[in-house]
Protein backbone atom coordinates (compact mmCIF):
# COMPACT_ATOMS: atom_id res chain seq x y z
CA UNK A 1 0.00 0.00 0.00
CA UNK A 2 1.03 3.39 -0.51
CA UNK A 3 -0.01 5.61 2.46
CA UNK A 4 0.10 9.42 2.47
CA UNK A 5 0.35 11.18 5.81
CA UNK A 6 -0.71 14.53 5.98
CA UNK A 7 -0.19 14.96 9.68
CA UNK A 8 3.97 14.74 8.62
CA UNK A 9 6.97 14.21 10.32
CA UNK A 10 5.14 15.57 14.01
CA UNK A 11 3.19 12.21 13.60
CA UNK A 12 4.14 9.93 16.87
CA UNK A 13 7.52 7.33 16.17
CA UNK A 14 4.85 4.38 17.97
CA UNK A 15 2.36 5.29 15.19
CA UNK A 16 5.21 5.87 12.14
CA UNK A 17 6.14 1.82 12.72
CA UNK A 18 2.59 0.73 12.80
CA UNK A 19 1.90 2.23 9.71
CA UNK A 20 4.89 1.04 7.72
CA UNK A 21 4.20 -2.50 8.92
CA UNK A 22 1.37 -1.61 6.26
CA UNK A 23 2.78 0.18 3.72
CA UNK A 24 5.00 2.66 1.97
CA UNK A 25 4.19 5.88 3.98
CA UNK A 26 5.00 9.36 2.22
CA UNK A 27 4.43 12.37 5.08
CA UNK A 28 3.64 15.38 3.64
CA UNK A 29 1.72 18.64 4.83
CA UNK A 30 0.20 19.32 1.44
CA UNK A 31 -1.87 22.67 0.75
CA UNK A 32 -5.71 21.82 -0.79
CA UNK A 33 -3.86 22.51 -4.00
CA UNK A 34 -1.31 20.48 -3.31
CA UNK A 35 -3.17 17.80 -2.46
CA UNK A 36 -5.27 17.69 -5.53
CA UNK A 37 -2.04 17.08 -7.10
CA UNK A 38 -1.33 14.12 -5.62
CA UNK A 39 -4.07 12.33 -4.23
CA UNK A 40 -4.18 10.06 -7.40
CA UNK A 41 -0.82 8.12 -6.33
CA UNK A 42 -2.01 7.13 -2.94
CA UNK A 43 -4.17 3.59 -1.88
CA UNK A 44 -4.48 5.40 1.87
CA UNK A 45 -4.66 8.84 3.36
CA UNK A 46 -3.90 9.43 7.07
CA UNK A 47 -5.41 13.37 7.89
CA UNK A 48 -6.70 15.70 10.66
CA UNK A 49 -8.28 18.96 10.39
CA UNK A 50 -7.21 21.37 7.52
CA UNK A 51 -7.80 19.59 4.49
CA UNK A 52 -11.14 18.67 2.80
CA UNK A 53 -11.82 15.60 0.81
CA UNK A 54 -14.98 16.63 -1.24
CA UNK A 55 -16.47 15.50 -4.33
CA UNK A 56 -13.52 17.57 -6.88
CA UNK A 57 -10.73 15.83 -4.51
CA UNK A 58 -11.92 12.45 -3.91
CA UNK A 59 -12.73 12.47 -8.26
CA UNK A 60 -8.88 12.43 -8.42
CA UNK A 61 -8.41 9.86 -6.29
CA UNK A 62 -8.52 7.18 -8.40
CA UNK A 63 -6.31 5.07 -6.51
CA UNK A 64 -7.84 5.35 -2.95
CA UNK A 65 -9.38 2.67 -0.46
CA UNK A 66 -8.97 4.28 3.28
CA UNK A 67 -9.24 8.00 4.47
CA UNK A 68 -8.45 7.52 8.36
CA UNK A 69 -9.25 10.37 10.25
CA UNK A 70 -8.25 11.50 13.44
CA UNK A 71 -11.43 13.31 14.33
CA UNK A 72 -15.02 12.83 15.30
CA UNK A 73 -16.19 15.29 13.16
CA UNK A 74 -16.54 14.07 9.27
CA UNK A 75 -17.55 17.80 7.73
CA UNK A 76 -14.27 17.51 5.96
CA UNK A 77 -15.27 14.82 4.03
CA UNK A 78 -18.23 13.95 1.72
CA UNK A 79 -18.48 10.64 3.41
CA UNK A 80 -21.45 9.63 1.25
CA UNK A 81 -19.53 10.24 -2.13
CA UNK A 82 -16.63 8.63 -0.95
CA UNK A 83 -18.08 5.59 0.06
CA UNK A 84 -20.03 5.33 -3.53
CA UNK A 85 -16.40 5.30 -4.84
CA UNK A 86 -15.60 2.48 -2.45
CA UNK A 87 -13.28 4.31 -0.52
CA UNK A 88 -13.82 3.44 3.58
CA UNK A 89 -13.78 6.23 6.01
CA UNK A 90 -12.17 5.44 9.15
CA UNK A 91 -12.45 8.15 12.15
CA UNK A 92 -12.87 8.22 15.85
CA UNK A 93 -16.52 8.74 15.84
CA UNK A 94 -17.67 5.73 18.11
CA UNK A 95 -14.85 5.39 20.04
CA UNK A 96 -16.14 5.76 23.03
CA UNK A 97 -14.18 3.55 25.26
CA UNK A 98 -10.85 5.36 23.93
CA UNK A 99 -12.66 8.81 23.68
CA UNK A 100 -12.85 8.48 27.23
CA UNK A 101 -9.21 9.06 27.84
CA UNK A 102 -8.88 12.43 25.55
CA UNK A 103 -10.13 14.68 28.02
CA UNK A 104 -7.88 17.95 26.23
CA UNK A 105 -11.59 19.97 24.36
CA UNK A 106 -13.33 19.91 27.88
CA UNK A 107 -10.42 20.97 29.57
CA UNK A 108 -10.42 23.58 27.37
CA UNK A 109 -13.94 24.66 27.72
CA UNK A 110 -13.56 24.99 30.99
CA UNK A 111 -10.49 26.97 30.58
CA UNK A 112 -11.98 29.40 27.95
CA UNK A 113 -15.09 29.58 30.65
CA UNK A 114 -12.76 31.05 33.38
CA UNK A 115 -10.90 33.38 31.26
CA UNK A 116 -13.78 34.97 30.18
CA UNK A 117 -15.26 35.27 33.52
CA UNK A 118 -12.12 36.09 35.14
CA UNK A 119 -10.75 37.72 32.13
CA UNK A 120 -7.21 36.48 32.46
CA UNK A 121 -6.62 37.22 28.71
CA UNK A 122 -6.86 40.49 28.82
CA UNK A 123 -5.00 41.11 32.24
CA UNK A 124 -1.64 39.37 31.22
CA UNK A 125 -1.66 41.74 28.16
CA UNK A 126 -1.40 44.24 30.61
CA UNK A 127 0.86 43.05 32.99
CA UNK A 128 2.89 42.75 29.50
CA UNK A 129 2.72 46.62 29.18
CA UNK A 130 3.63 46.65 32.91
CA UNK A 131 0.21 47.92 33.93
CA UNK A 132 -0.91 46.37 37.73
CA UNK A 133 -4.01 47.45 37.88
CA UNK A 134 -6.34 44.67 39.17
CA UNK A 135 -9.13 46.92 39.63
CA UNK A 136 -9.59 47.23 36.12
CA UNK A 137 -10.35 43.26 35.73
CA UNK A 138 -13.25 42.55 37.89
CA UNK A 139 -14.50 39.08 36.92
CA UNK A 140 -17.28 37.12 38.08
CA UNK A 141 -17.54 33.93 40.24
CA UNK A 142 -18.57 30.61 38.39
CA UNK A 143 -20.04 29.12 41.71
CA UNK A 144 -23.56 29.50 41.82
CA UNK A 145 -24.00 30.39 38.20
CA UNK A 146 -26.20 28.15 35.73
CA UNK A 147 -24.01 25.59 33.03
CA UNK A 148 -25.77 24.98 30.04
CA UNK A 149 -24.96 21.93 28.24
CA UNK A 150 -25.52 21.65 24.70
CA UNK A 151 -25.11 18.08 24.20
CA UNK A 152 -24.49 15.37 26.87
CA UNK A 153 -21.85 13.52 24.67
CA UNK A 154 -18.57 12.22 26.02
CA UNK A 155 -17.11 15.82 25.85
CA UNK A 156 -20.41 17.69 27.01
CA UNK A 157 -20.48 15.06 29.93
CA UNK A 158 -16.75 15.84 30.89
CA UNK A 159 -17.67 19.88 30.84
CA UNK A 160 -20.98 19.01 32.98
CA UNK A 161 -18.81 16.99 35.70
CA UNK A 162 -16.09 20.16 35.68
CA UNK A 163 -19.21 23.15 36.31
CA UNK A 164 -20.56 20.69 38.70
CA UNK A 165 -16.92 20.51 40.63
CA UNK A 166 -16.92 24.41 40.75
CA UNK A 167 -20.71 24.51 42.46
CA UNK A 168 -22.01 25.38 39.44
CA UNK A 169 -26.00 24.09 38.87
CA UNK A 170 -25.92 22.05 35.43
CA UNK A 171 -28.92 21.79 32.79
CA UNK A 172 -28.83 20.20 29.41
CA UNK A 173 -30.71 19.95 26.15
CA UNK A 174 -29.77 16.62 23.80
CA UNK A 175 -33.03 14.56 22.54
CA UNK A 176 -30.88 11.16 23.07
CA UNK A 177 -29.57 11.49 26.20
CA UNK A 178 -31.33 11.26 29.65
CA UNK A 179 -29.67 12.01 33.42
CA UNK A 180 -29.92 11.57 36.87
CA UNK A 181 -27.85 13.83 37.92
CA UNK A 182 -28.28 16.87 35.66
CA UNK A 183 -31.57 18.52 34.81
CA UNK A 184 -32.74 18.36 31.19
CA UNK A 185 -34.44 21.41 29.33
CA UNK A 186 -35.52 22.37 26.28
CA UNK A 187 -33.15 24.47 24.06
CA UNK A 188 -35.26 27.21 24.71
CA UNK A 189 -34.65 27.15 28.64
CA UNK A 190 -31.13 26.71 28.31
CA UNK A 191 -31.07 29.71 26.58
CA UNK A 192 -33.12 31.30 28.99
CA UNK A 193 -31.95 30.01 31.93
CA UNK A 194 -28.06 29.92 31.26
CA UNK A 195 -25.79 32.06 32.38
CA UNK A 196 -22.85 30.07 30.54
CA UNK A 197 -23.64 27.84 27.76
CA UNK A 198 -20.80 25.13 26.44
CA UNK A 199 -21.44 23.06 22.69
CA UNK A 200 -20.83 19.80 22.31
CA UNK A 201 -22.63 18.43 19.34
CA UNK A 202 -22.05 17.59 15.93
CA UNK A 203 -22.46 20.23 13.07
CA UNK A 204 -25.51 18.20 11.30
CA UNK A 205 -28.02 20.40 8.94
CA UNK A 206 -30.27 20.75 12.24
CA UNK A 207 -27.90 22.24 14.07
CA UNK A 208 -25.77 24.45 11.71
CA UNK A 209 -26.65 28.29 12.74
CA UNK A 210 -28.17 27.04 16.19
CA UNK A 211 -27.10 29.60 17.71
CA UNK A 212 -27.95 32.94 15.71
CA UNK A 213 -29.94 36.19 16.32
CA UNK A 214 -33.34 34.94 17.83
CA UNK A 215 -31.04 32.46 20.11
CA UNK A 216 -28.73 35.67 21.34
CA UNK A 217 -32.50 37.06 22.13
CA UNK A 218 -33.62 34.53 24.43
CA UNK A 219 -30.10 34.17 26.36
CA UNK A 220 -29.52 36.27 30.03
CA UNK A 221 -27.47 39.43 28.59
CA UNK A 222 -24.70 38.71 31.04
CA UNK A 223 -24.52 34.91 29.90
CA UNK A 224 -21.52 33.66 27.86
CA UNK A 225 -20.91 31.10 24.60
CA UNK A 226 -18.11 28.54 24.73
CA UNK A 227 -17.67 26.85 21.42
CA UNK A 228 -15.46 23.97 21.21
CA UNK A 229 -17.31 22.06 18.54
CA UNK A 230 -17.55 23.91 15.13
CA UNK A 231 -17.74 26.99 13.92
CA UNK A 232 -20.59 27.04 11.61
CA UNK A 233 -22.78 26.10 14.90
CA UNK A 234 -22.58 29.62 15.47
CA UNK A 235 -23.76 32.35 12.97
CA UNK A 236 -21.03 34.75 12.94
CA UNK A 237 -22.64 37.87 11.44
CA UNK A 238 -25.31 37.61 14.17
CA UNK A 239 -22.44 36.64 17.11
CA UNK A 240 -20.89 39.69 16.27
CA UNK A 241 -23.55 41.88 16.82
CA UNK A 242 -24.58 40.44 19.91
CA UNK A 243 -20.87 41.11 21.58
CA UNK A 244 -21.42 44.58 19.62
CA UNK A 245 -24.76 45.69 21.34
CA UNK A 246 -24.14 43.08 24.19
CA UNK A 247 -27.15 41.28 23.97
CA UNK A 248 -24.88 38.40 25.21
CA UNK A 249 -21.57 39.34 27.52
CA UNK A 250 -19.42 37.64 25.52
CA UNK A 251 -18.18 34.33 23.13
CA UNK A 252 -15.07 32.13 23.81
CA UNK A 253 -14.36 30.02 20.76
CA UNK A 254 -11.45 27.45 19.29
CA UNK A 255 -13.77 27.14 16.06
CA UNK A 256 -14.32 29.57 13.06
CA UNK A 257 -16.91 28.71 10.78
CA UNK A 258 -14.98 28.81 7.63
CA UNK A 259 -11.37 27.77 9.48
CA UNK A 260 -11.13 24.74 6.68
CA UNK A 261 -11.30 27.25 3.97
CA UNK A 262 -7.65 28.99 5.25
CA UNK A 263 -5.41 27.40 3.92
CA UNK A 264 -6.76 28.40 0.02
CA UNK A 265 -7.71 31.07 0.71
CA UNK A 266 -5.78 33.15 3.47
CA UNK A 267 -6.51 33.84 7.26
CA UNK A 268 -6.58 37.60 7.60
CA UNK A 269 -9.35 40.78 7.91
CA UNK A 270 -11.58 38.12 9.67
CA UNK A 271 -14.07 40.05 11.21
CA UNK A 272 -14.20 38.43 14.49
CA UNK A 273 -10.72 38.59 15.07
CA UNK A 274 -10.12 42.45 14.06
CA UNK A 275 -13.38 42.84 17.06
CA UNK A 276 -10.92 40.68 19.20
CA UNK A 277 -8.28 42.99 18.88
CA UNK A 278 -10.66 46.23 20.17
CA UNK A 279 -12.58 44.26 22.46
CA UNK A 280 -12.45 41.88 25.56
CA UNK A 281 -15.53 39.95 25.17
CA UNK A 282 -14.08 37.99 22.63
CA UNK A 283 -11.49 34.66 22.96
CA UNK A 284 -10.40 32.96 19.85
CA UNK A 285 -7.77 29.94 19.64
CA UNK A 286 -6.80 28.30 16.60
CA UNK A 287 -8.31 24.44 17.15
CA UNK A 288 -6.37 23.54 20.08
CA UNK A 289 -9.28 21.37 22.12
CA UNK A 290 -7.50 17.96 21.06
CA UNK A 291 -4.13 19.18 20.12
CA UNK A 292 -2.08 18.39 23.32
CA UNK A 293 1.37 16.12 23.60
CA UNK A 294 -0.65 13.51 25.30
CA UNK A 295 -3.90 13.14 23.33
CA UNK A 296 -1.81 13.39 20.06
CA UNK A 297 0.49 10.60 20.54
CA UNK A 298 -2.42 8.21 21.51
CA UNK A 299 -4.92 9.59 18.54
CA UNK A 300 -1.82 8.48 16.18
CA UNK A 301 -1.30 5.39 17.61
CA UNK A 302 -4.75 4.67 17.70
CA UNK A 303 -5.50 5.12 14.40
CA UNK A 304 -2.76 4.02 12.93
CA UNK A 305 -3.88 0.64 14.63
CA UNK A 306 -7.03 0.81 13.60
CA UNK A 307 -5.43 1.63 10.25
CA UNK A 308 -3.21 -1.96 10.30
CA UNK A 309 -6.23 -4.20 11.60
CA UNK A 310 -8.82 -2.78 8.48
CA UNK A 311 -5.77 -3.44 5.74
CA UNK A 312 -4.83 -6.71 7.10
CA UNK A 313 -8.61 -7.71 7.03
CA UNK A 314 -8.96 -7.29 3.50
């Protein structure tokens, strides 16, 4: 097999060997362009985030069998074109039991959750200047305060048990999921009734633009959006005029709804992030929920095995 790795040379040693016990593996960090280029010499891909394999990619791939993907999320790829071309798509969606132990996008909820209430951010900037003035960074308190979970998933669930730890009172919305311990709402209440709301659900057609302007109506104007999910969850235009006006005290964010498009097309004048610079109700990160040293090294190793047992099943 002939195996192209766009993750390149970062990709864990453990999960390099694995995959040349398979194949002949090429690692590359190709640009969409680049990509399009190429695609036609390989049997398997091995990608993250960053490059999409629609319908005028997956055309040219002529030679492929496997796209293995280190996500959950599969808005990258147009799974149902690919698999009329007979090409597999494996991913971690389903995972659970190994899901479990990649705790890194909650964590980071919670993180961007205190930083906007305690606006950290926007006090080390000034310490940077040499400004020590706490006065001027009044936070609030998280105990006490309403979580909102959208979705009670594996990474919603980990968010829910970290509000809980911090006294916070925990309600959720998610039609397939039932607790004990938290109280479940209707979307509408946890707008309502939130006064920090986390996503963790899939970006499907019925949830694309959940949250826009009748949404930023309904929720407390001293609540806050953490979006660790995807971008296009969120409708931008409308976000931004809700931090503008403040219907909604602010939005905390690792996701951009058109962050696969930057590579082609450039990552600058972004509306959001000139606000950001002006404004500190505002927190962007590029994609870093799952992207630490720990959960990397055992996402590549895990795939990559999951890689070796499909190929030597065929």
């Amino acid at each position: 097999m002939k195996i192209l790795n766009t993750i390149g040379k970062e990709f864990a040693e453990e999960a390099k060997t694995i995959l040349q016990s398979v194949g002949d593996v090429d690692y590359k960090i190709p640009t969409q362009a680049d990509l399009a280029n190429i695609i036609g010499e390989y049997e398997v891909v091995f990608i993250g985030l960053g490059l999409n394999f629609h319908k005028d990619i997956l055309e040219k791939a002529g030679k492929l069998k496997v796209i293995a993907t280190a996500t959950t999320g599969l808005d990258h790829i147009d799974v149902a074109f690919a698999e009329k071309k007979g090409i597999t798509v494996l991913s971690l969606r389903g995972e659970n039991e190994f899901l479990n132990t990649i705790t890194g996008t909650a964590e980071l909820a919670l993180g961007l959750m205190i930083d906007l209430a305690r606006r950290t951010p926007f006090a080390f900037d000034a310490v940077k200047k040499y400004k020590w003035k706490r006065e001027d960074f009044k936070g609030i308190s998280l105990f006490g305060k309403t979580l909102g979970v959208l979705g009670l998933g594996r990474l919603g669930s980990m968010t829910a048990r970290f509000g809980k730890a911090l006294g916070m009172k925990v309600i959720f919305t998610d039609p397939f999921k039932e607790s004990v311990e938290y109280e479940k709402v209707s979307f509408e209440e946890l707008l309502k009734q939130s006064d920090v709301i986390s996503i963790h659900v899939h970006l499907l057609p019925e949830t694309q633009n959940m949250f826009a302007a009748e949404a930023f109506k309904k929720m407390k104007k001293n609540a806050v959006l953490i979006n660790t999910s995807r971008g296009k969850i969120v409708e931008e235009g409308d976000l931004l005029e809700a931090l503008q006006v403040r219907t909604i005290a602010g939005y905390a964010a690792d996701v951009l709804a058109d962050e696969l498009e930057f590579e082609a097309k450039g990552f600058k004048k972004h509306p959001l992030v000139e606000y950001a610079k002006k404004n500190q109700n505002l927190i962007l990160v590029p994609h870093i929920g799952g992207m630490t040293v720990d959960s990397r090294i055992a996402t590549d190793v895990f795939m990559a095995e999951k890689v070796q047992k499909y190929l030597k099943s065929l």
